[in-house]
C-alpha atoms as a PDB file:
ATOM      1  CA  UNK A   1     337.144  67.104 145.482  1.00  0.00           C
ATOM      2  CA  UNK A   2     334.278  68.238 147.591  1.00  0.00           C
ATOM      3  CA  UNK A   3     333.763  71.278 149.235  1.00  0.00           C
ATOM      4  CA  UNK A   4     332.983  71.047 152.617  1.00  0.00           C
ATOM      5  CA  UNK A   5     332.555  72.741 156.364  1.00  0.00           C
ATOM      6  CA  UNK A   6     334.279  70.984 159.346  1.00  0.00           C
ATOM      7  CA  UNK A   7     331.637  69.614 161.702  1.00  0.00           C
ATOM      8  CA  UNK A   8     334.406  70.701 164.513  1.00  0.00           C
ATOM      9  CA  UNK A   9     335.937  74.158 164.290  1.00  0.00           C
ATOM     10  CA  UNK A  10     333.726  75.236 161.024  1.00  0.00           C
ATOM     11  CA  UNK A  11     336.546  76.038 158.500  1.00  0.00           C
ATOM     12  CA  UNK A  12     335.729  75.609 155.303  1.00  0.00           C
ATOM     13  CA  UNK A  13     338.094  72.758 153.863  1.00  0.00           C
ATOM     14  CA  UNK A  14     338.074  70.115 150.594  1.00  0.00           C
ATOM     15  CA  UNK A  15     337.487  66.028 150.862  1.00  0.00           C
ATOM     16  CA  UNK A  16     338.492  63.386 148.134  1.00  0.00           C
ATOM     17  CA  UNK A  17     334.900  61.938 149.498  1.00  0.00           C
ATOM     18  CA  UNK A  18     331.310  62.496 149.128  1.00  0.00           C
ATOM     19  CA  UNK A  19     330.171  63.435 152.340  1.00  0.00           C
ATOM     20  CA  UNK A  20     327.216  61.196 153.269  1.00  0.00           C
ATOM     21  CA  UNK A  21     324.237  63.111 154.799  1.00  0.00           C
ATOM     22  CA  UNK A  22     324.254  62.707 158.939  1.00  0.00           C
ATOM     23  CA  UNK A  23     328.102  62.324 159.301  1.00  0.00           C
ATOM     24  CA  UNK A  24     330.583  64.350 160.729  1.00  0.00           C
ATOM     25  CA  UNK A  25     333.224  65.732 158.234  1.00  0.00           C
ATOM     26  CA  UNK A  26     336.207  67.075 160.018  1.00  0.00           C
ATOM     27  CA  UNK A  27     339.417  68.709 158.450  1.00  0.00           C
ATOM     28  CA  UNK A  28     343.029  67.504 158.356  1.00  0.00           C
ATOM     29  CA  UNK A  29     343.473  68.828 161.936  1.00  0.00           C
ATOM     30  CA  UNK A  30     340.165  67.769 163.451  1.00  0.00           C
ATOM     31  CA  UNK A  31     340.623  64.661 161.715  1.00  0.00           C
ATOM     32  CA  UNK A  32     343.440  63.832 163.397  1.00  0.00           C
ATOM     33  CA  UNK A  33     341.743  64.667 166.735  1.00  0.00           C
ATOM     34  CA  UNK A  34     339.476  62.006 166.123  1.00  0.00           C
ATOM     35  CA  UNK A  35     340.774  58.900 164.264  1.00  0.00           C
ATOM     36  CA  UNK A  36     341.052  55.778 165.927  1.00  0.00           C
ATOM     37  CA  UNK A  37     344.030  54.764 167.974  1.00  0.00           C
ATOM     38  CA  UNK A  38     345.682  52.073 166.833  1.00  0.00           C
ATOM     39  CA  UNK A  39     347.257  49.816 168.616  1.00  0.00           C
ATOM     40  CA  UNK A  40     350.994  48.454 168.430  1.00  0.00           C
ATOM     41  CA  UNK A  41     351.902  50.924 165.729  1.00  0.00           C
END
């Protein structure tokens, strides 16, 4: 796990990634703010 700061509200929060330098990293909340719809689901 990583330790990072959402790019949205600035909470500090933990990713199973590493976060590549110039992307957004958002937490479980702001992440679900900004996923893709998807269709016919």
């Amino acid at each position: 796990m990583h330790d990072v700061t959402c790019s949205e509200c600035g909470v500090q929060t933990q990713v199973p990634f590493k976060p590549t330098e110039g992307r957004p990293v958002y937490c479980k909340d702001c992440y679900q703010k900004h996923k893709p719809k998807r269709e016919g689901f």
